[in-house]
Each structure stands twice: as structure tokens, then as C-alpha cells.
C-alpha atoms as a PDB file:
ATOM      1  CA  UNK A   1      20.861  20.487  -2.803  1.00  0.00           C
ATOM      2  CA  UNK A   2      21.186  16.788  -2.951  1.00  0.00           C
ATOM      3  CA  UNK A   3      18.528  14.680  -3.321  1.00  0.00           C
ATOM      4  CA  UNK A   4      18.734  11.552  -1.539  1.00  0.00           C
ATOM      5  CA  UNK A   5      18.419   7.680  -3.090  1.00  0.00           C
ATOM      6  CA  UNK A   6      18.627   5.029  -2.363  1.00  0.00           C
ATOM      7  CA  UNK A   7      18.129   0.929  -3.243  1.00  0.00           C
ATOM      8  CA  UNK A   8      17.569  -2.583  -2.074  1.00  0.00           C
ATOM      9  CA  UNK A   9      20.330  -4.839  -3.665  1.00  0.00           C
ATOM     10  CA  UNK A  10      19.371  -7.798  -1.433  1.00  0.00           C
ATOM     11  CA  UNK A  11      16.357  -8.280   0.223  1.00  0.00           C
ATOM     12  CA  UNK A  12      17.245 -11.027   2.204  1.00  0.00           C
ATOM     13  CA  UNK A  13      20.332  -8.483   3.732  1.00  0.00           C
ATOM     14  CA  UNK A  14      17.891  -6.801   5.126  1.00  0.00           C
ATOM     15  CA  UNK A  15      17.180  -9.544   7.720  1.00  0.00           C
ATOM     16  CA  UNK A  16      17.799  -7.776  11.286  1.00  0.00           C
ATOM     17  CA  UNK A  17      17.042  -4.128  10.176  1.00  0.00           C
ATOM     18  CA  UNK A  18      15.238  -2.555  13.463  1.00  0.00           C
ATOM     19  CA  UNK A  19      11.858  -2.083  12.197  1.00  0.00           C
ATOM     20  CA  UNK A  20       8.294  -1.145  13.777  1.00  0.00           C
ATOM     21  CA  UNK A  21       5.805  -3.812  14.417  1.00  0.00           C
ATOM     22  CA  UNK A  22       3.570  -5.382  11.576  1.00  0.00           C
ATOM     23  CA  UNK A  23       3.994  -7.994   8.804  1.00  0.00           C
ATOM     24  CA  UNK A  24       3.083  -8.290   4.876  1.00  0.00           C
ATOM     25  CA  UNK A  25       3.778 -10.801   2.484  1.00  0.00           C
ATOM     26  CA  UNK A  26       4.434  -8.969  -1.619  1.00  0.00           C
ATOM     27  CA  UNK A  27       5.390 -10.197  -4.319  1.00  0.00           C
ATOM     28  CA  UNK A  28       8.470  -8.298  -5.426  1.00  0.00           C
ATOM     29  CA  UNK A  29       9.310  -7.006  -8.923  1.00  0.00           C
ATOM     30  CA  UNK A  30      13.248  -6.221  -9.965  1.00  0.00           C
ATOM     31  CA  UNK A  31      14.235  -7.079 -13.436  1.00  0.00           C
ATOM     32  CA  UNK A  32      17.527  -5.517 -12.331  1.00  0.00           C
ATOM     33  CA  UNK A  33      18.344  -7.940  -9.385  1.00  0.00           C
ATOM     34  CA  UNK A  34      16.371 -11.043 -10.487  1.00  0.00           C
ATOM     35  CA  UNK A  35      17.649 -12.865  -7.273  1.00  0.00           C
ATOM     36  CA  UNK A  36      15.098 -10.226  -5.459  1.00  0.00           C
ATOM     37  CA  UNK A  37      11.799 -11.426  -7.435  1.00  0.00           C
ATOM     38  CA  UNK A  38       9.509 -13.703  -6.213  1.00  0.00           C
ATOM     39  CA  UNK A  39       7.353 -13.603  -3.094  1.00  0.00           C
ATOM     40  CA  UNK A  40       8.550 -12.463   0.616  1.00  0.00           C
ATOM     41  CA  UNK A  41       6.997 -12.031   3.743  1.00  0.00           C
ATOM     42  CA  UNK A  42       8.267  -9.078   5.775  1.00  0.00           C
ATOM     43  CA  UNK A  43       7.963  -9.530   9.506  1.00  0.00           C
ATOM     44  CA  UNK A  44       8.650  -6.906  12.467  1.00  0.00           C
ATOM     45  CA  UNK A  45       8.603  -9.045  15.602  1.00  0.00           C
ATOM     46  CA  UNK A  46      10.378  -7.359  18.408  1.00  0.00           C
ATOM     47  CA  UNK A  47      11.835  -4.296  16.472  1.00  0.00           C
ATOM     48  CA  UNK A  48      13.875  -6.441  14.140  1.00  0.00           C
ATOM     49  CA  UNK A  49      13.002  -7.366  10.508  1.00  0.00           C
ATOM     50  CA  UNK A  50      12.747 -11.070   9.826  1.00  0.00           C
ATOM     51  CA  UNK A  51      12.493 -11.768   5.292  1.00  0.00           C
ATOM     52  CA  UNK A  52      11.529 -14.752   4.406  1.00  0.00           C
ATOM     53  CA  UNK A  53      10.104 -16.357   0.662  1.00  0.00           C
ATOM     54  CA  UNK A  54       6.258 -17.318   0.910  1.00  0.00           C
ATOM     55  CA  UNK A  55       4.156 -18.648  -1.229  1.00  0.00           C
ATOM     56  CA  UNK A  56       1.191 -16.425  -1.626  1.00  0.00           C
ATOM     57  CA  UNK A  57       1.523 -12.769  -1.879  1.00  0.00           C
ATOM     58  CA  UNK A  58      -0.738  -9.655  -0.151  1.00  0.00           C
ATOM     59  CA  UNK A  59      -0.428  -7.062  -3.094  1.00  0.00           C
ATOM     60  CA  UNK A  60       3.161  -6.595  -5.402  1.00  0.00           C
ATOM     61  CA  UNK A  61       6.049  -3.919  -5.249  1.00  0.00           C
ATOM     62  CA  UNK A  62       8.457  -2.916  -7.665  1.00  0.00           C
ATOM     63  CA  UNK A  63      11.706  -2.497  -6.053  1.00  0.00           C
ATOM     64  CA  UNK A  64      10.942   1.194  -6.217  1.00  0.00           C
ATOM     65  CA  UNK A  65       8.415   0.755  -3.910  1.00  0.00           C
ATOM     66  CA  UNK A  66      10.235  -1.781  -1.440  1.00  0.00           C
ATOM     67  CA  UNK A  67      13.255   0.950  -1.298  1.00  0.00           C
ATOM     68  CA  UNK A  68      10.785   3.802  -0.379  1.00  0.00           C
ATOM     69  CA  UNK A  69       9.026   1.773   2.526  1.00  0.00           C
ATOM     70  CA  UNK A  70      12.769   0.586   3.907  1.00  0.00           C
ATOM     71  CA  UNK A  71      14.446   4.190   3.103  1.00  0.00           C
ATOM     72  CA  UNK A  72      10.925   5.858   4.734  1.00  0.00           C
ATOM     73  CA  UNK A  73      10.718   8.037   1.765  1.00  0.00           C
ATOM     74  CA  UNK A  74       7.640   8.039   0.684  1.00  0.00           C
ATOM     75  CA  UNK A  75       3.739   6.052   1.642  1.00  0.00           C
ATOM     76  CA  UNK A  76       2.286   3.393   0.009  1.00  0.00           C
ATOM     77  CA  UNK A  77      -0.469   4.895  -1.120  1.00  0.00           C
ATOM     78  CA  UNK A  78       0.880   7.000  -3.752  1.00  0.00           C
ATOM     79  CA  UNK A  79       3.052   3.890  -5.039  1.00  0.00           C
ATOM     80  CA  UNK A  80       0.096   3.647  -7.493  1.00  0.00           C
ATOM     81  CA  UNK A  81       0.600   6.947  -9.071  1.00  0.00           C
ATOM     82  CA  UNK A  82       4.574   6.431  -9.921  1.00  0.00           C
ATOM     83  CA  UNK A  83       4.375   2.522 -11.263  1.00  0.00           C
ATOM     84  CA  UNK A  84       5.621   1.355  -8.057  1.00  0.00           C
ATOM     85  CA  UNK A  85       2.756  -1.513  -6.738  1.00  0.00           C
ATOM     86  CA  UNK A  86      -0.531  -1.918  -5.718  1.00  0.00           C
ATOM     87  CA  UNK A  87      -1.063  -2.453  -1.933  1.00  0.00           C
ATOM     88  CA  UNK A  88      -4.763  -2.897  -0.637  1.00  0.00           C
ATOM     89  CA  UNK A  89      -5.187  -0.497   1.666  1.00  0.00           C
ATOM     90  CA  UNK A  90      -5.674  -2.633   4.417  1.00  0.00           C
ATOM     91  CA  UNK A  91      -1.617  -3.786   4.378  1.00  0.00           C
ATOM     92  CA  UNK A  92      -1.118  -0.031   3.967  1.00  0.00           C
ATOM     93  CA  UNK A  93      -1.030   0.526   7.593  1.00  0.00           C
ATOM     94  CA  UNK A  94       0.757  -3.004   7.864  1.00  0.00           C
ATOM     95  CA  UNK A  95       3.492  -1.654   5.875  1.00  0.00           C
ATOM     96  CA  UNK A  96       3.706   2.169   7.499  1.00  0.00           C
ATOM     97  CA  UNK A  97       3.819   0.361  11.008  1.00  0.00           C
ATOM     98  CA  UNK A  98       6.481  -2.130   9.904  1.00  0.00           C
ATOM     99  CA  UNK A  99       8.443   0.699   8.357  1.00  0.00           C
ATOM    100  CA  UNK A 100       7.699   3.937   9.942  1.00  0.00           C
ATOM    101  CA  UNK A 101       8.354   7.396   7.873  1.00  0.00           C
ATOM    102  CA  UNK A 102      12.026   8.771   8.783  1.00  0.00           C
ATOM    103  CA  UNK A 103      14.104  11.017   7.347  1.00  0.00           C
ATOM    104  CA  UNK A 104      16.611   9.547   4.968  1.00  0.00           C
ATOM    105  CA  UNK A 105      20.340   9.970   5.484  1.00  0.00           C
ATOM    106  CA  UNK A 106      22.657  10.325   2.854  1.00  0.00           C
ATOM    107  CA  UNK A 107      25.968   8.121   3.418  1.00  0.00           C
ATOM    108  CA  UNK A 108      27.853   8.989   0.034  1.00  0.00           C
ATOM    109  CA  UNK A 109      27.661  11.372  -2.572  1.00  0.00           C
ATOM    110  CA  UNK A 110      26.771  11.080  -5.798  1.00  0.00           C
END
């Protein structure tokens, strides 16, 4: 079997994704893709995602953990456990409204 993965290059790409409802501001970490540090607020409003940088973050996520929430792979409270943030678990609920569990397609093979 293949096991899915998957990556956010670009967070601001990710601008009109069709999300749930919710918002939470993080600050992201990606030593990989340093254009995708800093802080962003992540807003469903109408099913569509509107990113945008902010000043004051809610909690942080590795890009690990920002690729699970998009990709619906896997909730933020076990982020913790693998290095991936540290989300109060008030924005928990934020987050698994704004990006609601799904099962992940593949689109290429590795």
C-alpha cells in the first residue's frame, strides 16, 4: 500500500481552498520554505479560506502540522506528541471546524 503525503509549499496559495467555518491565527514554523514563517490568520468565511499575515499568534504549527489540518490527516491534539505545535485546546475545535477530517487523495505516486 501507499501511504499518502502530502505538503504546504505556499501558504498564501491556499487562499480560496473550500473550507468549513472557523478562524485561528498561528504562528507558522518551516525552516524549509522560510517565505511560510511568520504569523497567519486562517479564516473560513463562506466555505472559502481567506490567509492573511497577523501580528499576534493563537498557539504555533510546524508545517507538519499546517499540512495535516489542510490534507485532514490527522487532529490537533496529537500534534503535541509528533513535534508538530501546540494549540490550546480551545482553537482545537476552531481548527477541526475550519478544516474538517477527510480522507486524503493521492494525485501522484511516489
Amino acid at each position: 500500500r501507499i501511504a499518502p503525503m502530502g505538503r504546504v509549499i505556499d501558504i498564501e496559495q491556499l487562499n480560496g481552498l473550500q473550507v468549513g467555518e472557523g478562524e485561528f491565527t498561528a504562528r507558522i514554523v518551516d525552516p524549509i520554505c522560510p517565505w511560510n514563517e511568520g504569523v497567519w490568520t486562517f479564516s473560513g468565511q463562506g466555505g472559502v479560506l481567506q490567509v492573511s499575515r497577523a501580528a499576534q499568534a493563537d498557539c504555533w504549527l510546524g508545517i507538519q502540522g499546517l499540512s495535516s489540518l489542510v490534507f485532514g490527516s490527522l487532529p490537533p491534539e496529537r500534534f503535541p506528541f509528533r513535534g508538530w505545535g501546540e494549540t490550546p485546546e480551545k482553537y482545537n475545535s476552531q481548527m477541526r471546524q475550519l478544516f474538517p477530517p477527510l480522507i486524503p487523495s493521492l494525485h501522484e505516486h511516489f
